[in-house]
PDB file of N, CA and C in Angstrom:
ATOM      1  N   UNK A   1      -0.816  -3.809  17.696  1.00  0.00           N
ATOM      2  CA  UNK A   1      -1.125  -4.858  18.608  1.00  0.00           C
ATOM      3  C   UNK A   1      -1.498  -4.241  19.951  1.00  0.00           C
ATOM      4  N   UNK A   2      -2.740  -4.623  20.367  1.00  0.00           N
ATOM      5  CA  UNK A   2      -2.913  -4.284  21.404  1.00  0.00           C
ATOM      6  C   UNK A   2      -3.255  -4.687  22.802  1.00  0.00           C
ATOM      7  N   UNK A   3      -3.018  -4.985  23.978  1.00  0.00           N
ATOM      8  CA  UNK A   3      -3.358  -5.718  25.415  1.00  0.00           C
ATOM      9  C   UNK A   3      -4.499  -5.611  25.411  1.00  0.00           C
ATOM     10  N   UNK A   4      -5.541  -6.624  26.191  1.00  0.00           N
ATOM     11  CA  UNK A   4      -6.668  -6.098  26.691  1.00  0.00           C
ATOM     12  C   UNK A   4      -6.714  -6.645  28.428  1.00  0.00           C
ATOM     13  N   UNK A   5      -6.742  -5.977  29.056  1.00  0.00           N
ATOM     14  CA  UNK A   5      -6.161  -6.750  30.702  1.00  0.00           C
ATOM     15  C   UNK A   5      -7.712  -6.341  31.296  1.00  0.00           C
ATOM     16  N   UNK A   6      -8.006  -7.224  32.210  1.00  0.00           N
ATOM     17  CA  UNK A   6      -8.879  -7.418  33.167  1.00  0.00           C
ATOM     18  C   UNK A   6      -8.599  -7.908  34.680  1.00  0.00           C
ATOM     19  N   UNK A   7      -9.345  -7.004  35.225  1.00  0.00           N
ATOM     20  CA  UNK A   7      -8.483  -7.119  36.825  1.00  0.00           C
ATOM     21  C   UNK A   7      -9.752  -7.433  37.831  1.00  0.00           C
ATOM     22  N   UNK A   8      -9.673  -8.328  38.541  1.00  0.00           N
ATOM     23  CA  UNK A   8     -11.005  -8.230  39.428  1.00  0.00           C
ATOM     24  C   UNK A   8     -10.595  -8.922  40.971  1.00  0.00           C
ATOM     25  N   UNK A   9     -10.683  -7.935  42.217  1.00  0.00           N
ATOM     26  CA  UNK A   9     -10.210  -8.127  43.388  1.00  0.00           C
ATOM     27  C   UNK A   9     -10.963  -7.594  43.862  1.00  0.00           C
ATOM     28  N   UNK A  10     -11.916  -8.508  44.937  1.00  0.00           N
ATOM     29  CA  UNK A  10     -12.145  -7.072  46.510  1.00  0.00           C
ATOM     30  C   UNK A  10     -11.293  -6.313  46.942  1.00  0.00           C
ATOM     31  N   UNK A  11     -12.045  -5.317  47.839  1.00  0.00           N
ATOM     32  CA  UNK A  11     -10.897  -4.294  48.351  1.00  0.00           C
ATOM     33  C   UNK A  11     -10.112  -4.976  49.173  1.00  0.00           C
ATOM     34  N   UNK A  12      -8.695  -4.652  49.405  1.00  0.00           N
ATOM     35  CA  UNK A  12      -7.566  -5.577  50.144  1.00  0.00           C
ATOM     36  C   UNK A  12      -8.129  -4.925  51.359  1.00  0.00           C
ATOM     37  N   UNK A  13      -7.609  -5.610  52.609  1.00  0.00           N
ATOM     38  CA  UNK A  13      -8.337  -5.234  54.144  1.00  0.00           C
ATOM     39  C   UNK A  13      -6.548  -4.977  54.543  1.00  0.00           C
ATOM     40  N   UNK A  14      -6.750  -3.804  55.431  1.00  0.00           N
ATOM     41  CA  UNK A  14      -5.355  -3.306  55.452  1.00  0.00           C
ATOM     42  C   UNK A  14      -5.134  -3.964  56.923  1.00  0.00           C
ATOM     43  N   UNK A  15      -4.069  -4.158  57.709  1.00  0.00           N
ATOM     44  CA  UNK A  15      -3.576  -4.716  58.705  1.00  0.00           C
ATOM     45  C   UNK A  15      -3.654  -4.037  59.791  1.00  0.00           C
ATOM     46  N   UNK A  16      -3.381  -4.506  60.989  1.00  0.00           N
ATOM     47  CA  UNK A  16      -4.048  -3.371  62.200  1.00  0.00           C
ATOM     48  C   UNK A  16      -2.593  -2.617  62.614  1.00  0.00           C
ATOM     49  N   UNK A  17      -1.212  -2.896  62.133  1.00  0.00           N
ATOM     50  CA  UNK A  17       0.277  -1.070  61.814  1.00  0.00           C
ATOM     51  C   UNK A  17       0.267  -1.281  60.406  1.00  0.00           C
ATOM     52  N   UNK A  18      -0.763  -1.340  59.584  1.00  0.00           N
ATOM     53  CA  UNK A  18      -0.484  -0.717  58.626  1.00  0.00           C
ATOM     54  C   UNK A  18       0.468  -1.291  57.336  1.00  0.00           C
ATOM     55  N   UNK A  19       1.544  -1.963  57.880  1.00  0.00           N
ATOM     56  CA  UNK A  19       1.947  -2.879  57.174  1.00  0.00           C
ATOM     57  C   UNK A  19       1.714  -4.446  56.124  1.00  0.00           C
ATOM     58  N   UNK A  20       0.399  -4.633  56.428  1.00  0.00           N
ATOM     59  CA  UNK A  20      -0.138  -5.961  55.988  1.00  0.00           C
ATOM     60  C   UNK A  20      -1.273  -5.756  55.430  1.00  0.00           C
ATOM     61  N   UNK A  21      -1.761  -6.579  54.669  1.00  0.00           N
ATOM     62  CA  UNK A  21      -2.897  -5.697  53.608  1.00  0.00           C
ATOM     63  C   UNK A  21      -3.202  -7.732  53.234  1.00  0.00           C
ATOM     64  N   UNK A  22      -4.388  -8.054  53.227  1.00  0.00           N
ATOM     65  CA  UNK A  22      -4.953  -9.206  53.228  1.00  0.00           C
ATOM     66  C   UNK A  22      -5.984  -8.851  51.804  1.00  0.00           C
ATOM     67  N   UNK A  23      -6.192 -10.112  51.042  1.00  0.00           N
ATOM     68  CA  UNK A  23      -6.645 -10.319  49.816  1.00  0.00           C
ATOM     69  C   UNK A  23      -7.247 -11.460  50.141  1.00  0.00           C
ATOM     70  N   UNK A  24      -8.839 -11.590  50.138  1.00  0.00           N
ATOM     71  CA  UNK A  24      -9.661 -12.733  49.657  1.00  0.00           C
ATOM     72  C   UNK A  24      -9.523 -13.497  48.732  1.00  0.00           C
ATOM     73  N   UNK A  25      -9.038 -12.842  47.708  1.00  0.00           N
ATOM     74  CA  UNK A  25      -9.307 -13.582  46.249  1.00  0.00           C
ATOM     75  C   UNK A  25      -8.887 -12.440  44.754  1.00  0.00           C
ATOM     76  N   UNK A  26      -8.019 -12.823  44.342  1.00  0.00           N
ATOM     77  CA  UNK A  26      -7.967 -11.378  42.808  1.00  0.00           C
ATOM     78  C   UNK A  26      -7.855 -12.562  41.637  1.00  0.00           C
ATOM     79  N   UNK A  27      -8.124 -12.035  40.770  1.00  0.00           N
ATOM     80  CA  UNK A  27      -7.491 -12.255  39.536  1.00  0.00           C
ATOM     81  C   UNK A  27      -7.307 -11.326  38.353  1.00  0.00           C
ATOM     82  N   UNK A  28      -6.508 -11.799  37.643  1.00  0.00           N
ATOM     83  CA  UNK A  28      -6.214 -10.616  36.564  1.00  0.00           C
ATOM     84  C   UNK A  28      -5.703 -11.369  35.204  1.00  0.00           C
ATOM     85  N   UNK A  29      -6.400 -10.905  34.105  1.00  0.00           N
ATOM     86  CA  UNK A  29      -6.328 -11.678  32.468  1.00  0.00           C
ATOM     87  C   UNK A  29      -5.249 -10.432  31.974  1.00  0.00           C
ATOM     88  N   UNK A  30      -4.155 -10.965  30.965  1.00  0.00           N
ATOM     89  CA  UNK A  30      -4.353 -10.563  30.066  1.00  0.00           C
ATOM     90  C   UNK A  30      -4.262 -11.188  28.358  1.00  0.00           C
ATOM     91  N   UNK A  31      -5.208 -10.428  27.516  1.00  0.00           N
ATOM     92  CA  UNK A  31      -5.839 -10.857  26.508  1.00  0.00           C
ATOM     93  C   UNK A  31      -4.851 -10.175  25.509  1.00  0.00           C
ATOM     94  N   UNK A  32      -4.576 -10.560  24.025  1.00  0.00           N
ATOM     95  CA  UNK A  32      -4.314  -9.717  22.909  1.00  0.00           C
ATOM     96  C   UNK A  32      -5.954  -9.350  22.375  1.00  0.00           C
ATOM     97  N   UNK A  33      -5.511  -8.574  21.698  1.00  0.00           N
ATOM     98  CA  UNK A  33      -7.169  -7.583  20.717  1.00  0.00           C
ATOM     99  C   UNK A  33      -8.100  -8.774  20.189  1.00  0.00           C
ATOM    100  N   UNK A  34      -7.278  -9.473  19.821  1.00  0.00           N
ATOM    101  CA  UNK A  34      -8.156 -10.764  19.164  1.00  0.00           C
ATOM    102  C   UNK A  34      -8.730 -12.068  20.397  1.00  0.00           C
ATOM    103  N   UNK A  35      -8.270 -11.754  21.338  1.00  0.00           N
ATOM    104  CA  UNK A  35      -9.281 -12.632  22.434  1.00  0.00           C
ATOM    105  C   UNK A  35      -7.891 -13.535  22.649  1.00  0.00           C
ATOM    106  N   UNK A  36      -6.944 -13.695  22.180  1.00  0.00           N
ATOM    107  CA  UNK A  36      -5.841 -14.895  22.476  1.00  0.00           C
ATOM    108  C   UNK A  36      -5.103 -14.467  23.755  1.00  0.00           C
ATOM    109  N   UNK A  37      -5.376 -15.399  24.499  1.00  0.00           N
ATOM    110  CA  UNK A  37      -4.610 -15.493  26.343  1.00  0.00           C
ATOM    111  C   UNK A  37      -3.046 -15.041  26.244  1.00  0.00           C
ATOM    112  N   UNK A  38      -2.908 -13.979  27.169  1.00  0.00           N
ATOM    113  CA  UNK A  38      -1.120 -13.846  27.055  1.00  0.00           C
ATOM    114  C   UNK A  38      -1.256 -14.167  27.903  1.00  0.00           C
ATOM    115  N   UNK A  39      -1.189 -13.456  29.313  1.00  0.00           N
ATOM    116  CA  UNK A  39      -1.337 -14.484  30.432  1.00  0.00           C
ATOM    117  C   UNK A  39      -2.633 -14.575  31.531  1.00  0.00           C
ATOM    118  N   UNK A  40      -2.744 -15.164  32.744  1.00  0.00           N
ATOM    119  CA  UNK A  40      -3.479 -14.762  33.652  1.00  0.00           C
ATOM    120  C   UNK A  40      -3.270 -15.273  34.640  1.00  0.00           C
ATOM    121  N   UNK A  41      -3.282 -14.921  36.233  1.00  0.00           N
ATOM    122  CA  UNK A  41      -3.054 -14.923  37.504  1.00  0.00           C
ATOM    123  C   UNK A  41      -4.821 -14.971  38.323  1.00  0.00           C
ATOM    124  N   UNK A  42      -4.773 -16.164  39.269  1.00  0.00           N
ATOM    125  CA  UNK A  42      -5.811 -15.706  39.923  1.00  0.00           C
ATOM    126  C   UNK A  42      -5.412 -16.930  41.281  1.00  0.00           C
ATOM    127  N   UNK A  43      -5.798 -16.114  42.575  1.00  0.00           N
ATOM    128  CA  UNK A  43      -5.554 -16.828  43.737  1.00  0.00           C
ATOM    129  C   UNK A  43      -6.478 -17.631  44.026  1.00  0.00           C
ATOM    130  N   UNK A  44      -6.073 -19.018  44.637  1.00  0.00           N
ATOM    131  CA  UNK A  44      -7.322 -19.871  44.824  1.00  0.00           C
ATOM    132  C   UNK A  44      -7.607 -20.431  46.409  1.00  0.00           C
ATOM    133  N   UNK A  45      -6.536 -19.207  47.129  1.00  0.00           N
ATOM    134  CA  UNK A  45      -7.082 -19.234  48.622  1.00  0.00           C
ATOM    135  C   UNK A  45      -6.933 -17.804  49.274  1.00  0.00           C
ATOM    136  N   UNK A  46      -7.116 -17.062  50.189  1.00  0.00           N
ATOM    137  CA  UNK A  46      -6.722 -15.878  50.602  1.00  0.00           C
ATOM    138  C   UNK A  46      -5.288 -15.746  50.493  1.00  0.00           C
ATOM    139  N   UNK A  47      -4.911 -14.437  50.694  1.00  0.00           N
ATOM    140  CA  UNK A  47      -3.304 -14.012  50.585  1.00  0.00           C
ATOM    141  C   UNK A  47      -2.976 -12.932  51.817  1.00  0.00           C
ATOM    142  N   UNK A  48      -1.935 -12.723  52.535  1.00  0.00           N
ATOM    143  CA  UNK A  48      -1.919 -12.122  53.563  1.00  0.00           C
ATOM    144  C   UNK A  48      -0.221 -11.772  52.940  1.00  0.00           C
ATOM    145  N   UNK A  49      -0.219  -9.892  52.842  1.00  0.00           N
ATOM    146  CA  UNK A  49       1.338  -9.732  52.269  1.00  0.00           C
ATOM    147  C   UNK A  49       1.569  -8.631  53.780  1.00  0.00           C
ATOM    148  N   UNK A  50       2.672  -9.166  53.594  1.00  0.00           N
ATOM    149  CA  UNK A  50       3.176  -8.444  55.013  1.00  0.00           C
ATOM    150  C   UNK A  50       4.654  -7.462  54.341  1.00  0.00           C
ATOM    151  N   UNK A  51       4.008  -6.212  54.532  1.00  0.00           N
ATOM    152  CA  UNK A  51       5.667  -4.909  53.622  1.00  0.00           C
ATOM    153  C   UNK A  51       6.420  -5.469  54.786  1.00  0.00           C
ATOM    154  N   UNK A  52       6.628  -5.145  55.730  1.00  0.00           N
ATOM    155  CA  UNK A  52       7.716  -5.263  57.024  1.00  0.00           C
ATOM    156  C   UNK A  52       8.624  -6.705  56.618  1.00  0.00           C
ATOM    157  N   UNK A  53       7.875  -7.175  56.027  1.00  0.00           N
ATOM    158  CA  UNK A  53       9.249  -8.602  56.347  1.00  0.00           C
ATOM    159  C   UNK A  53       9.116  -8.889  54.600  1.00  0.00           C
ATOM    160  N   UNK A  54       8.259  -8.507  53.589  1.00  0.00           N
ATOM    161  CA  UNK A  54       8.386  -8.887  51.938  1.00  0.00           C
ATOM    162  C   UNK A  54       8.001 -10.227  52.436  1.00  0.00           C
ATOM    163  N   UNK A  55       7.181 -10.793  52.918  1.00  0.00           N
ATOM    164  CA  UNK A  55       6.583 -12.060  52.566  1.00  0.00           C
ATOM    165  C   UNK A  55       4.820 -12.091  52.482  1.00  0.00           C
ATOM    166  N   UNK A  56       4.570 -12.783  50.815  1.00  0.00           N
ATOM    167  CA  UNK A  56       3.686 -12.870  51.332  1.00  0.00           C
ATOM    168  C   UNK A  56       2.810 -14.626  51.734  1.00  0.00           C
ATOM    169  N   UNK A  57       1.736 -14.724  52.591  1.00  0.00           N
ATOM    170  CA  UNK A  57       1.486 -16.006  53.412  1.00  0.00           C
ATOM    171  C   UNK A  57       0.253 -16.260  52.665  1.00  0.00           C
ATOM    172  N   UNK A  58       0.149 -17.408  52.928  1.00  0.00           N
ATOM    173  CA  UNK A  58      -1.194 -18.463  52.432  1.00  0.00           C
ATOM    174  C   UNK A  58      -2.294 -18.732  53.233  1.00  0.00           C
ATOM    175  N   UNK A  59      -3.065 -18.894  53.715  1.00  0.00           N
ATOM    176  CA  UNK A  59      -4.035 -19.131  54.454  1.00  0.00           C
ATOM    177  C   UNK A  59      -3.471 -20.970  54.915  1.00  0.00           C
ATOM    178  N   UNK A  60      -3.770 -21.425  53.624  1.00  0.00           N
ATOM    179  CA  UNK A  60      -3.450 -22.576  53.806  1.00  0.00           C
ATOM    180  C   UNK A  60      -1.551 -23.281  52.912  1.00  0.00           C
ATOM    181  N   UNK A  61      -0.969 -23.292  53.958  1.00  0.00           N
ATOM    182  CA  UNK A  61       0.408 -23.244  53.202  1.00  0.00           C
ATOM    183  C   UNK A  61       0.822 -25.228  52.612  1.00  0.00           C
ATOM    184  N   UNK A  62       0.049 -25.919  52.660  1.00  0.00           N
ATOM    185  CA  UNK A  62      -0.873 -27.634  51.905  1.00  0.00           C
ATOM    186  C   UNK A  62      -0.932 -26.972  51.023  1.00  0.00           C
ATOM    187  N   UNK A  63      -2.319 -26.469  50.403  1.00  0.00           N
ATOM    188  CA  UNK A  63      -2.680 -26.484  49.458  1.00  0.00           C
ATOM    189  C   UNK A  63      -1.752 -25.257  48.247  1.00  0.00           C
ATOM    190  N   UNK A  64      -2.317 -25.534  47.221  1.00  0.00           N
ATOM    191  CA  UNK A  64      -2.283 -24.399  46.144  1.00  0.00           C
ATOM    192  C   UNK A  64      -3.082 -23.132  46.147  1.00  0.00           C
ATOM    193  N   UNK A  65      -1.596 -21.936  45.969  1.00  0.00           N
ATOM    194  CA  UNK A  65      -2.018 -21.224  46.153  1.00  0.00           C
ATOM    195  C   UNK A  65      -2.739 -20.279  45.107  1.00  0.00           C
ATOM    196  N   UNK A  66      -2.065 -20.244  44.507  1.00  0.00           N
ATOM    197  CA  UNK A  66      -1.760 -19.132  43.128  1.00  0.00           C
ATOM    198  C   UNK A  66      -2.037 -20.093  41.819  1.00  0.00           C
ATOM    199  N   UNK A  67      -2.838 -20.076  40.374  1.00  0.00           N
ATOM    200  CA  UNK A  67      -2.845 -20.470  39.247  1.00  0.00           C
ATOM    201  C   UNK A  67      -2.601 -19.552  38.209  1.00  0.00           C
ATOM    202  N   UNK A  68      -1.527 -20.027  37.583  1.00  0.00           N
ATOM    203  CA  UNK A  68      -0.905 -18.966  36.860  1.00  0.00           C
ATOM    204  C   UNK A  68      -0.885 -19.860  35.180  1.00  0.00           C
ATOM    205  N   UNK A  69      -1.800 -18.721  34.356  1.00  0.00           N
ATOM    206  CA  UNK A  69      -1.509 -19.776  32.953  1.00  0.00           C
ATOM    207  C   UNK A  69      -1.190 -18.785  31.725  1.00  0.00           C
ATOM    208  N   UNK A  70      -0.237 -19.007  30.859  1.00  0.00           N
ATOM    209  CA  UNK A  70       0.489 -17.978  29.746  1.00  0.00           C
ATOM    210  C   UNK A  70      -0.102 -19.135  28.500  1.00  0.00           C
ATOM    211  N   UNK A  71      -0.472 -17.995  27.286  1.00  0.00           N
ATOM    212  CA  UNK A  71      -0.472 -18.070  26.920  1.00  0.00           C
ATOM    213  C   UNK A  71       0.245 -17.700  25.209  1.00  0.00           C
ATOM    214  N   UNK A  72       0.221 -16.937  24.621  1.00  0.00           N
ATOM    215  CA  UNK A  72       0.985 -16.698  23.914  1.00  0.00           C
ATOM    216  C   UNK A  72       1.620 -15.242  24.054  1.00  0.00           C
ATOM    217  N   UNK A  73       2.767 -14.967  23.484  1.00  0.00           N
ATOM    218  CA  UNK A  73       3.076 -13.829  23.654  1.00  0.00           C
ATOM    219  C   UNK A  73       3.842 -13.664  22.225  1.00  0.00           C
ATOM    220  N   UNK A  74       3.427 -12.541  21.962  1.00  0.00           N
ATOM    221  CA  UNK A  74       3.678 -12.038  20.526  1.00  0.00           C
ATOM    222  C   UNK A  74       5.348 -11.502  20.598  1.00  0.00           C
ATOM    223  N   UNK A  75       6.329 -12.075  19.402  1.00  0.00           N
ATOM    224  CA  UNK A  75       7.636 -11.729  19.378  1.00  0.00           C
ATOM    225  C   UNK A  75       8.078  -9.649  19.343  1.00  0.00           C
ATOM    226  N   UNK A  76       7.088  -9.162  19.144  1.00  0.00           N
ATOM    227  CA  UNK A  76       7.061  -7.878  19.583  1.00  0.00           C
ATOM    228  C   UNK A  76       7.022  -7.356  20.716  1.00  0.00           C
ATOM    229  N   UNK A  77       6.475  -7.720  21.800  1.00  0.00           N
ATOM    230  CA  UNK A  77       6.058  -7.955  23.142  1.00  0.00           C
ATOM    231  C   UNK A  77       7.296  -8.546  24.144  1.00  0.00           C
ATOM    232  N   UNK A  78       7.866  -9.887  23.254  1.00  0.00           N
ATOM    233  CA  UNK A  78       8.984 -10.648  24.110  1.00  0.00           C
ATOM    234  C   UNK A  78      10.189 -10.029  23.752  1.00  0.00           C
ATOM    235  N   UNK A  79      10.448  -9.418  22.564  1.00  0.00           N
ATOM    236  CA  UNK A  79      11.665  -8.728  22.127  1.00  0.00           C
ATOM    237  C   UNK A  79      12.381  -7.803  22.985  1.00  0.00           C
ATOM    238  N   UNK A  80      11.723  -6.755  23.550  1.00  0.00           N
ATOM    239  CA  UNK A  80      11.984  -6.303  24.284  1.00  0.00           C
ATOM    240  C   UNK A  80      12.601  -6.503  25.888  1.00  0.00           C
ATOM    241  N   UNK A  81      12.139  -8.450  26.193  1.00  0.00           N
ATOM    242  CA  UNK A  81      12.682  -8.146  27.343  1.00  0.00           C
ATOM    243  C   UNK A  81      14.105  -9.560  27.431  1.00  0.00           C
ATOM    244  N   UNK A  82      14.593  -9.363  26.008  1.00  0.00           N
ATOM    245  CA  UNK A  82      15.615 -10.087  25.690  1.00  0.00           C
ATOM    246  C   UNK A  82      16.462  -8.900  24.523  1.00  0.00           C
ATOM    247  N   UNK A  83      16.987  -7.715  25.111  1.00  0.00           N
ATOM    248  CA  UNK A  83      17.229  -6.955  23.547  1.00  0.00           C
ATOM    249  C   UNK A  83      18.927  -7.685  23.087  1.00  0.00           C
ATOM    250  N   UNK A  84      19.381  -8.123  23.877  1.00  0.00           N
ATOM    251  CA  UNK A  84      20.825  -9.060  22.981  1.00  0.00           C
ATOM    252  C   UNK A  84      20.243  -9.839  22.682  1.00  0.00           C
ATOM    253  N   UNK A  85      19.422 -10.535  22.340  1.00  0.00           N
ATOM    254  CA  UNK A  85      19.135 -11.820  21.539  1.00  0.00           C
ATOM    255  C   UNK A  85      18.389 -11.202  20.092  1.00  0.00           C
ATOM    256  N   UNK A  86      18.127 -12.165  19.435  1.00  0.00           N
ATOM    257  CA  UNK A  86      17.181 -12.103  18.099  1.00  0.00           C
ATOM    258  C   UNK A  86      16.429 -12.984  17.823  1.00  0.00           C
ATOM    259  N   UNK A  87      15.266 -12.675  18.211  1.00  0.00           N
ATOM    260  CA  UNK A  87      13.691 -13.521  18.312  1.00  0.00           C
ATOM    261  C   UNK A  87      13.249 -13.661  17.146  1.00  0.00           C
ATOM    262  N   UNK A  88      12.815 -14.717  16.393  1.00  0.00           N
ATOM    263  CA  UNK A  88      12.172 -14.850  14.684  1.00  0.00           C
ATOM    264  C   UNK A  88      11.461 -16.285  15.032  1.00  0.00           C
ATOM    265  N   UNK A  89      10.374 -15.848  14.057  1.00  0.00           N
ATOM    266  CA  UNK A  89       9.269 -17.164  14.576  1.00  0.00           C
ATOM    267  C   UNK A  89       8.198 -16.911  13.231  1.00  0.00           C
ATOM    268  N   UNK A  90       7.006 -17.551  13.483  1.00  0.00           N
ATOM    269  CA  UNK A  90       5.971 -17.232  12.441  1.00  0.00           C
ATOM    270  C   UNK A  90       4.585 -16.956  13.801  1.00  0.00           C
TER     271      UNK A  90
END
């Protein structure tokens, strides 16, 4: 089984000490081998992350920021991040 991930962001614009690093717009897929959605992330306004304080800000803090959609995830994949449990499915 294998991932297929796709990543697509302008370059982040770094902050004027260095600490803050601003994002127009990213998104990022990831796919299994056969084209089926595990997950994907993509911003739907600018992002402004600030290291000095771990927050990061919205352009517009109304609206939506972030669309985030999962799709399947294979019990090989999820097993691992439950190892006391026992995952069985079809």
């Amino acid at each position: 089984m294998t991932l297929v991930r796709s990543w697509s962001s302008p370059r982040p614009r770094a902050g004027s000490k260095g600490n803050r690093c601003s994002w127009p717009g990213l998104a990022s897929t990831a796919k299994l081998q056969n084209g089926a959605l595990v997950a994907s992330v993509e911003t739907l306004q600018p992002l402004t992350a600030n290291f000095a304080t771990v927050r990061v800000v919205a352009t517009n803090a109304a609206a939506v920021a972030v669309r985030l959609r999962l799709g399947v995830l294979p019990l090989t994949l999820a097993q691992p991040l439950v190892p006391t449990s026992r995952l069985a499915g079809r």
